[in-house]
PDB file of N, CA and C in Angstrom:
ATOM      1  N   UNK A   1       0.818  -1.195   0.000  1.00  0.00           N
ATOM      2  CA  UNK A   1       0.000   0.000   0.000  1.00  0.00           C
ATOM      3  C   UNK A   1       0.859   1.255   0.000  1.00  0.00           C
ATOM      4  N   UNK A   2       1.789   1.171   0.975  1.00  0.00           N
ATOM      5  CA  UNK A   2       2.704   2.748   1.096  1.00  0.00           C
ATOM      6  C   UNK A   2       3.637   2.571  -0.743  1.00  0.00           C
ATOM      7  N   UNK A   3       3.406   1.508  -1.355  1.00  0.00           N
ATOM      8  CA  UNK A   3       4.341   1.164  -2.232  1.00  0.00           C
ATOM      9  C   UNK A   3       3.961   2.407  -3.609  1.00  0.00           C
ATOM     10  N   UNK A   4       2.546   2.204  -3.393  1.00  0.00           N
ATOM     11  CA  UNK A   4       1.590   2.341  -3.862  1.00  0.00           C
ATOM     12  C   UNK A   4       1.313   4.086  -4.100  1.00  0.00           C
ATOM     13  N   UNK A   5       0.921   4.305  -2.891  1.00  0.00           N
ATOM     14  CA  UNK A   5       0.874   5.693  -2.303  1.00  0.00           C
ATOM     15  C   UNK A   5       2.205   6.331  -2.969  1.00  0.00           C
ATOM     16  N   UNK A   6       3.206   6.348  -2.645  1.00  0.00           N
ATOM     17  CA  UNK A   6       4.555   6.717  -2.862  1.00  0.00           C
ATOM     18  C   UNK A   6       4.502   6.276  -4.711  1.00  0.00           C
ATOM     19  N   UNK A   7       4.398   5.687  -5.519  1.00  0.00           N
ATOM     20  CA  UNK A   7       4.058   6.304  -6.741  1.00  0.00           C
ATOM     21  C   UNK A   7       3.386   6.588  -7.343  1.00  0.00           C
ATOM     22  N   UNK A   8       2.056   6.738  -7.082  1.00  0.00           N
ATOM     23  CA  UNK A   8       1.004   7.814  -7.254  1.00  0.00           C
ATOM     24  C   UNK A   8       1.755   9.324  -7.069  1.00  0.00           C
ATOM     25  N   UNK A   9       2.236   9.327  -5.674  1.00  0.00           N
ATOM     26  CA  UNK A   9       2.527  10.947  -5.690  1.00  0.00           C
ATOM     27  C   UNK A   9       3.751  11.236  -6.250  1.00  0.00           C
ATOM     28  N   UNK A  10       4.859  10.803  -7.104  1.00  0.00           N
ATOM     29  CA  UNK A  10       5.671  10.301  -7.620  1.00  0.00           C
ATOM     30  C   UNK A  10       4.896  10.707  -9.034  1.00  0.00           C
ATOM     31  N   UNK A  11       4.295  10.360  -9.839  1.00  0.00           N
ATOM     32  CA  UNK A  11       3.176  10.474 -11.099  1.00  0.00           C
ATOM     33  C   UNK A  11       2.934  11.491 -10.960  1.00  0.00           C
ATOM     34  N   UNK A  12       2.062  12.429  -9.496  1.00  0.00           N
ATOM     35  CA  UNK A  12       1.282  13.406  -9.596  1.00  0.00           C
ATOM     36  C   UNK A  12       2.264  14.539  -9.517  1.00  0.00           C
ATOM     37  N   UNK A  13       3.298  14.570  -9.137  1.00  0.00           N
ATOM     38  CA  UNK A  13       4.714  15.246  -8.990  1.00  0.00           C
ATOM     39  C   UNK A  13       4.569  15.602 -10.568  1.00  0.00           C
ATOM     40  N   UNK A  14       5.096  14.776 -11.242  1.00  0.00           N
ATOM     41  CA  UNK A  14       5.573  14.665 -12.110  1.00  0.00           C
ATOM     42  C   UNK A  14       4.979  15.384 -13.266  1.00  0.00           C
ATOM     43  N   UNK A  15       3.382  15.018 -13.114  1.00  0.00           N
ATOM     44  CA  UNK A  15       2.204  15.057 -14.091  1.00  0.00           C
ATOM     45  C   UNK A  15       2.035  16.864 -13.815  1.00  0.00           C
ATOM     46  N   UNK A  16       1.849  17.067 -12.912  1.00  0.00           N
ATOM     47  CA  UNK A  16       1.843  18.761 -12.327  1.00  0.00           C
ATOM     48  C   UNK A  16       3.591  19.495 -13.044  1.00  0.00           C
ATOM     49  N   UNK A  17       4.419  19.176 -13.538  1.00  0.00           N
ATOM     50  CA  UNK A  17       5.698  19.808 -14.005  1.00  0.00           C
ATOM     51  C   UNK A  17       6.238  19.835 -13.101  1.00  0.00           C
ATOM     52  N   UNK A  18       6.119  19.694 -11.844  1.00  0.00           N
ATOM     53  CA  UNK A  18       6.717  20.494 -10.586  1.00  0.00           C
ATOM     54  C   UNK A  18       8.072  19.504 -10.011  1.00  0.00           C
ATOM     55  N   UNK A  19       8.331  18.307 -10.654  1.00  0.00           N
ATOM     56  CA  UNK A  19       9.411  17.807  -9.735  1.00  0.00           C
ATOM     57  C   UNK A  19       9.709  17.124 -11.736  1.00  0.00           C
ATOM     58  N   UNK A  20      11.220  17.271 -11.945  1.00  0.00           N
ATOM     59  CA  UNK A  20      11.572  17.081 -13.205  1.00  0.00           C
ATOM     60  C   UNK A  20      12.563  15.782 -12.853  1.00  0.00           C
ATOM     61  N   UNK A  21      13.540  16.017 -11.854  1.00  0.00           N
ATOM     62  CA  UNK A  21      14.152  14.707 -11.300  1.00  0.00           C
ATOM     63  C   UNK A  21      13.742  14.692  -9.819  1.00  0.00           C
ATOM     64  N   UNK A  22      13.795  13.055 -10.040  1.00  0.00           N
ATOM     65  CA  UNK A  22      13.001  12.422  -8.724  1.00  0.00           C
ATOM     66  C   UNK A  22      14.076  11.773  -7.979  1.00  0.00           C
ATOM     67  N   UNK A  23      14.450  12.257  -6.767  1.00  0.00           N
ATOM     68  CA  UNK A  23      15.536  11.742  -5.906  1.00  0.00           C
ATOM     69  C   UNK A  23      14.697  11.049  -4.584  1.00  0.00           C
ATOM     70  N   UNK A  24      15.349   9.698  -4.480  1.00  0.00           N
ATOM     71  CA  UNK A  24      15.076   8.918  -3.281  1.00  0.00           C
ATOM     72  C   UNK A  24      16.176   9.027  -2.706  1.00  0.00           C
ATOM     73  N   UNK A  25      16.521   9.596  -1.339  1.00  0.00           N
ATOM     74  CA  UNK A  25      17.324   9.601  -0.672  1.00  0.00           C
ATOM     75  C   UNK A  25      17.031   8.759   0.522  1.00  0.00           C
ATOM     76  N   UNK A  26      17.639   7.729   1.313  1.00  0.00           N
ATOM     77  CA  UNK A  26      17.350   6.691   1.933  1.00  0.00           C
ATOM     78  C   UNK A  26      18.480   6.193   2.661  1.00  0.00           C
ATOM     79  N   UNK A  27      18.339   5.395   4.078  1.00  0.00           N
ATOM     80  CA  UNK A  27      19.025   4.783   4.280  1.00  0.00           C
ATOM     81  C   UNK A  27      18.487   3.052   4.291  1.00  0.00           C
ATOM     82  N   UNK A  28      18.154   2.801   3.067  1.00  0.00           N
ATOM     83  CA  UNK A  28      18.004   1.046   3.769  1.00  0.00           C
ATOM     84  C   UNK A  28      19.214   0.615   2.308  1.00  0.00           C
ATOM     85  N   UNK A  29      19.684   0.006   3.331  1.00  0.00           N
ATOM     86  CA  UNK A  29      21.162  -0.484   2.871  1.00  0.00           C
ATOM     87  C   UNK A  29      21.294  -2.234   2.767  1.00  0.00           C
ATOM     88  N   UNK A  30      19.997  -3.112   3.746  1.00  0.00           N
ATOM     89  CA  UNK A  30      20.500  -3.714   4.244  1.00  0.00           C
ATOM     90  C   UNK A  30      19.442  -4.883   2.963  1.00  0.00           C
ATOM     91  N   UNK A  31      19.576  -6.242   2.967  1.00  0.00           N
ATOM     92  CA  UNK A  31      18.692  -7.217   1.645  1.00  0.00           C
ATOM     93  C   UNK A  31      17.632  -6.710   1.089  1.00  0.00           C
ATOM     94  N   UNK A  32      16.961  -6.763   2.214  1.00  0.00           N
ATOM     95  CA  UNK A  32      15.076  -6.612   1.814  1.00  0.00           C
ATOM     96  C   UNK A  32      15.086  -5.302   1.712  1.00  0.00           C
ATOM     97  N   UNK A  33      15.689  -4.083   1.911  1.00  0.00           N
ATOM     98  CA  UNK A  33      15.434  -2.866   1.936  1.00  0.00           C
ATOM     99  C   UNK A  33      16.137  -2.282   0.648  1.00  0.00           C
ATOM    100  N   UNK A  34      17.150  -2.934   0.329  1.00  0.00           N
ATOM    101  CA  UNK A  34      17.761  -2.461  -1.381  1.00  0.00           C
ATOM    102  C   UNK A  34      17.029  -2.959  -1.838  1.00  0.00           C
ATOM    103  N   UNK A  35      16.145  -4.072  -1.491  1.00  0.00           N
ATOM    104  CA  UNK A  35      15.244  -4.792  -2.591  1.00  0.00           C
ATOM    105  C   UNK A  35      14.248  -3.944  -2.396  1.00  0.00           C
ATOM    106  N   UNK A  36      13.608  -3.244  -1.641  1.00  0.00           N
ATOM    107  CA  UNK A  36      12.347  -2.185  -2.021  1.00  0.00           C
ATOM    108  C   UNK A  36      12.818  -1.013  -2.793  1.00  0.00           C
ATOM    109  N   UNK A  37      14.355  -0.790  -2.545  1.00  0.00           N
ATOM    110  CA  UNK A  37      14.876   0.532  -3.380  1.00  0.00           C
ATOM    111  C   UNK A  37      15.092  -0.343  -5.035  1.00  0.00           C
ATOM    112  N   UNK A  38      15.303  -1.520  -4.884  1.00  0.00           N
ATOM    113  CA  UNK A  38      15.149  -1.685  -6.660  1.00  0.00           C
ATOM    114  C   UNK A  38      13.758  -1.717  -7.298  1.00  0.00           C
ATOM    115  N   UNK A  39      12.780  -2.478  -6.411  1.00  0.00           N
ATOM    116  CA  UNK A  39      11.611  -1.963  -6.627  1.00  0.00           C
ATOM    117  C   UNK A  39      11.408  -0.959  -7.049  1.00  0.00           C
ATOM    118  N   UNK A  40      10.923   0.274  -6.571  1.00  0.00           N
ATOM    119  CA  UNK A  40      10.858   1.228  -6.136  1.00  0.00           C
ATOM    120  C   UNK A  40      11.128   2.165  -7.730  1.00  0.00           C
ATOM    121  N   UNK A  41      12.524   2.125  -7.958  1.00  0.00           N
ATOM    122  CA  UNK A  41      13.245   1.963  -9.359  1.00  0.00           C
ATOM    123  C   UNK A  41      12.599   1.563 -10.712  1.00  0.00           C
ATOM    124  N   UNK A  42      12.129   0.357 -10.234  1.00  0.00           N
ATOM    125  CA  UNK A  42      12.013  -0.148 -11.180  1.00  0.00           C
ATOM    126  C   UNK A  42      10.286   0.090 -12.027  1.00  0.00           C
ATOM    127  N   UNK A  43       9.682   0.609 -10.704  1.00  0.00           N
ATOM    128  CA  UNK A  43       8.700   0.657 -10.777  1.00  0.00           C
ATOM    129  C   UNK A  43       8.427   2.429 -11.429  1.00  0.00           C
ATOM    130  N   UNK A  44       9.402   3.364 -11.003  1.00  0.00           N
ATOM    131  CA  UNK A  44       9.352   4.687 -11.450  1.00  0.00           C
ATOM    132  C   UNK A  44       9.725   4.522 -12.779  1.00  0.00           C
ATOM    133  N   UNK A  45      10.576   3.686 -13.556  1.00  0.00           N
ATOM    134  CA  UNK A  45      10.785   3.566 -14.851  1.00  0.00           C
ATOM    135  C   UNK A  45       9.634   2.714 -15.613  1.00  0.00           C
ATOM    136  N   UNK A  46       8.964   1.774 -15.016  1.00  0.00           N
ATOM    137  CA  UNK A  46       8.062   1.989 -16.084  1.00  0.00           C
ATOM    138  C   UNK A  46       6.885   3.094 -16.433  1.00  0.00           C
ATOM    139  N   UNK A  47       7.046   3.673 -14.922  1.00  0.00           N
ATOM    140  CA  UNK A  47       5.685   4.796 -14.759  1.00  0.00           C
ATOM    141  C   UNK A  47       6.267   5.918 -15.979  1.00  0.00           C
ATOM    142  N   UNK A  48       7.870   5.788 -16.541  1.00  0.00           N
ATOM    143  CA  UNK A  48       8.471   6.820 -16.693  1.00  0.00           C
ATOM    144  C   UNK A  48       9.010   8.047 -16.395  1.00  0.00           C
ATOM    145  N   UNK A  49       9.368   7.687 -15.062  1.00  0.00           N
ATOM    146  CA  UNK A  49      10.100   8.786 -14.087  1.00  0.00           C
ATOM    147  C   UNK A  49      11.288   8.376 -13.883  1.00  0.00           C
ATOM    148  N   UNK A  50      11.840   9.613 -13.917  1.00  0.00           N
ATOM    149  CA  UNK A  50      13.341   9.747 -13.863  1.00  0.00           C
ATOM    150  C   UNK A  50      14.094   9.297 -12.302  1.00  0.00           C
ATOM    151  N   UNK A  51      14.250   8.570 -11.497  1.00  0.00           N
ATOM    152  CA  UNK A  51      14.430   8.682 -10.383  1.00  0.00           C
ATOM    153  C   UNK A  51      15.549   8.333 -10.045  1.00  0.00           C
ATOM    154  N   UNK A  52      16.194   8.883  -9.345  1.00  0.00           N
ATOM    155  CA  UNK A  52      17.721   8.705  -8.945  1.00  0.00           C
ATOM    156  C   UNK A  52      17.724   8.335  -7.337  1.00  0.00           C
ATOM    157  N   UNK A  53      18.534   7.347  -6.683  1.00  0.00           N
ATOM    158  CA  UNK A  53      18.540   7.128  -5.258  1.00  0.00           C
ATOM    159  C   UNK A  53      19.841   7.122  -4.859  1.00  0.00           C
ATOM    160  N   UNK A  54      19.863   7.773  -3.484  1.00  0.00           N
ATOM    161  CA  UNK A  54      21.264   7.986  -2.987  1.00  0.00           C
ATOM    162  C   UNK A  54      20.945   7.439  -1.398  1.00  0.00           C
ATOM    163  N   UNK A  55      21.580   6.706  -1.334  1.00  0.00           N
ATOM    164  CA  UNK A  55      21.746   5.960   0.244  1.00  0.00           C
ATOM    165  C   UNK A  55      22.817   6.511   0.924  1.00  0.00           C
ATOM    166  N   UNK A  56      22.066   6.929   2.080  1.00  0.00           N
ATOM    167  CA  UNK A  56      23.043   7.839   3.294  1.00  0.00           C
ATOM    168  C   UNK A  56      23.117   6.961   4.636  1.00  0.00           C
ATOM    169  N   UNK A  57      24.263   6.576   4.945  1.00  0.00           N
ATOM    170  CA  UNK A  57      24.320   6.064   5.959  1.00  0.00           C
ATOM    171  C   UNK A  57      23.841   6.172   7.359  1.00  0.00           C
ATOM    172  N   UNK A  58      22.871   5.674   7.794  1.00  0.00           N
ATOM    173  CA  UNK A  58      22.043   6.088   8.841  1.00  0.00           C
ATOM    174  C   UNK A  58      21.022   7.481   8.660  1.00  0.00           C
ATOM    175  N   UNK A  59      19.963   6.846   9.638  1.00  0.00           N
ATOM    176  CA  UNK A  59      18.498   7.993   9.198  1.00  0.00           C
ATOM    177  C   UNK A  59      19.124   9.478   9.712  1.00  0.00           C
ATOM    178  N   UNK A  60      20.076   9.246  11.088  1.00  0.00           N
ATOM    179  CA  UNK A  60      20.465  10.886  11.227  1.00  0.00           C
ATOM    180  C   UNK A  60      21.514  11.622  10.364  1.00  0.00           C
ATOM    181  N   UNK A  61      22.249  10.726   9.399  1.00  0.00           N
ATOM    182  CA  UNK A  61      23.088  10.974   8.522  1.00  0.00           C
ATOM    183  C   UNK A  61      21.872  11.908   7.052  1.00  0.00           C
ATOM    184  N   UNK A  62      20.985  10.891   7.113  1.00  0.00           N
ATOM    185  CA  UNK A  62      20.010  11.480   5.910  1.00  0.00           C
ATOM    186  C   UNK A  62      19.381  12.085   6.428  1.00  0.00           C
ATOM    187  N   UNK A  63      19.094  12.564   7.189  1.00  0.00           N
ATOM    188  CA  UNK A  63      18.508  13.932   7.951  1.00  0.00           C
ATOM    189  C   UNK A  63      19.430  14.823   7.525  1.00  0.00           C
ATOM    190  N   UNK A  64      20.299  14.950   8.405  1.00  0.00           N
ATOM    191  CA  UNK A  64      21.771  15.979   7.909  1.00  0.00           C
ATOM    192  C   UNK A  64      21.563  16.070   6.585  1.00  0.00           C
ATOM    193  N   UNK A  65      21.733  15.976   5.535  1.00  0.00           N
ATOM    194  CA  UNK A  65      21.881  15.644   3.764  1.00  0.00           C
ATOM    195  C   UNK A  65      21.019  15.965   3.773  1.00  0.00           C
ATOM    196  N   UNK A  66      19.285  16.179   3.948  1.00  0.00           N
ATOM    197  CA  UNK A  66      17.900  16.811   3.583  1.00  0.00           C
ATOM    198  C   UNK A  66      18.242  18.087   4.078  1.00  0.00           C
ATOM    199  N   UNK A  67      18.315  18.386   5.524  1.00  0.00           N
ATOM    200  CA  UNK A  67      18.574  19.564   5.630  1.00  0.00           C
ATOM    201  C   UNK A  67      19.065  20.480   5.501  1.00  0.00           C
ATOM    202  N   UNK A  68      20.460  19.982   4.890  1.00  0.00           N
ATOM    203  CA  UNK A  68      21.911  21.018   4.000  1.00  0.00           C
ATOM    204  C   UNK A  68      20.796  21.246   3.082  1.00  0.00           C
ATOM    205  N   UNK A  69      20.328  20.147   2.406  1.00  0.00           N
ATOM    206  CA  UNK A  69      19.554  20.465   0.989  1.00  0.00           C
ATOM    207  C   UNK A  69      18.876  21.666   1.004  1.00  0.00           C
ATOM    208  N   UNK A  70      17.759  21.335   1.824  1.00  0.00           N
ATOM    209  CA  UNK A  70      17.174  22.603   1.722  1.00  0.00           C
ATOM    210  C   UNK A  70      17.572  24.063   2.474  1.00  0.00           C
ATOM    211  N   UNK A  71      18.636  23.901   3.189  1.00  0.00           N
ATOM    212  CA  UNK A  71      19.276  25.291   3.566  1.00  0.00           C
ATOM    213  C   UNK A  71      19.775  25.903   2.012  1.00  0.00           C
ATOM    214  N   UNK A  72      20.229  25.208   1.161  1.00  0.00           N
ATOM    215  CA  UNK A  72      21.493  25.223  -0.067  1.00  0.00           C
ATOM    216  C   UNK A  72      20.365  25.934  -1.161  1.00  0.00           C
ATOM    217  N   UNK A  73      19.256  25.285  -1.386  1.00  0.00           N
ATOM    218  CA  UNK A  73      17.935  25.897  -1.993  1.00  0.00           C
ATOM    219  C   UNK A  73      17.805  26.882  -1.654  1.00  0.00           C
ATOM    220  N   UNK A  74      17.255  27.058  -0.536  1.00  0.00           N
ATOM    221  CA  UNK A  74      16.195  28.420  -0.327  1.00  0.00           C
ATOM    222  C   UNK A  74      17.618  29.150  -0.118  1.00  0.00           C
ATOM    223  N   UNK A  75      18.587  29.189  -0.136  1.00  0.00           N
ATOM    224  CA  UNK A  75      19.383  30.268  -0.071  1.00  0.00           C
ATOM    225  C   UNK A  75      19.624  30.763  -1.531  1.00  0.00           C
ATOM    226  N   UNK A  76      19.390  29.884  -2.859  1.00  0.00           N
ATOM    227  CA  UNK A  76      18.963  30.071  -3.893  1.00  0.00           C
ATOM    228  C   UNK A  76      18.183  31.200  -4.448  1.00  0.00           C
ATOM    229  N   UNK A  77      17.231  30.857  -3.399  1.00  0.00           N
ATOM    230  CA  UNK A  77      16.281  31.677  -3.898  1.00  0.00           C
ATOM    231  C   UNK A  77      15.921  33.019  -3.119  1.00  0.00           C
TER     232      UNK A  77
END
């Protein structure tokens, strides 16, 4: 279901112009969890979305890395 949810809004992103590349940033590193990130993948390419994933070591590591992000943006703008 969340599989689900998550590319629907992934589509509706997409379908609206508003997100052109699609970044999964994540930490599951470990069998079953690269296997939802190939999923995941595999499933945005047939929808035809561009999606790129970057695995950050630990959730407070990818916290850190979201939040540079968006400091690095809105200072952009």
């Amino acid at each position: 279901m969340k599989r689900h949810l998550l590319m629907a809004s992934m589509v509706a992103l997409s379908a609206q112009g508003q997100a052109k590349d699609l970044e999964l940033l994540h930490w599951w590193t470990a069998g079953s969890e690269a296997s939802m990130v190939a999923e995941l993948r595999h499933q945005a390419r047939q929808a035809g979305l561009p999606l790129k994933t970057s695995a950050v070591a630990g959730a407070a590591n990818a916290n850190t890395v979201l939040k540079t992000r968006f400091c690095q943006a809105s200072r952009r703008q």
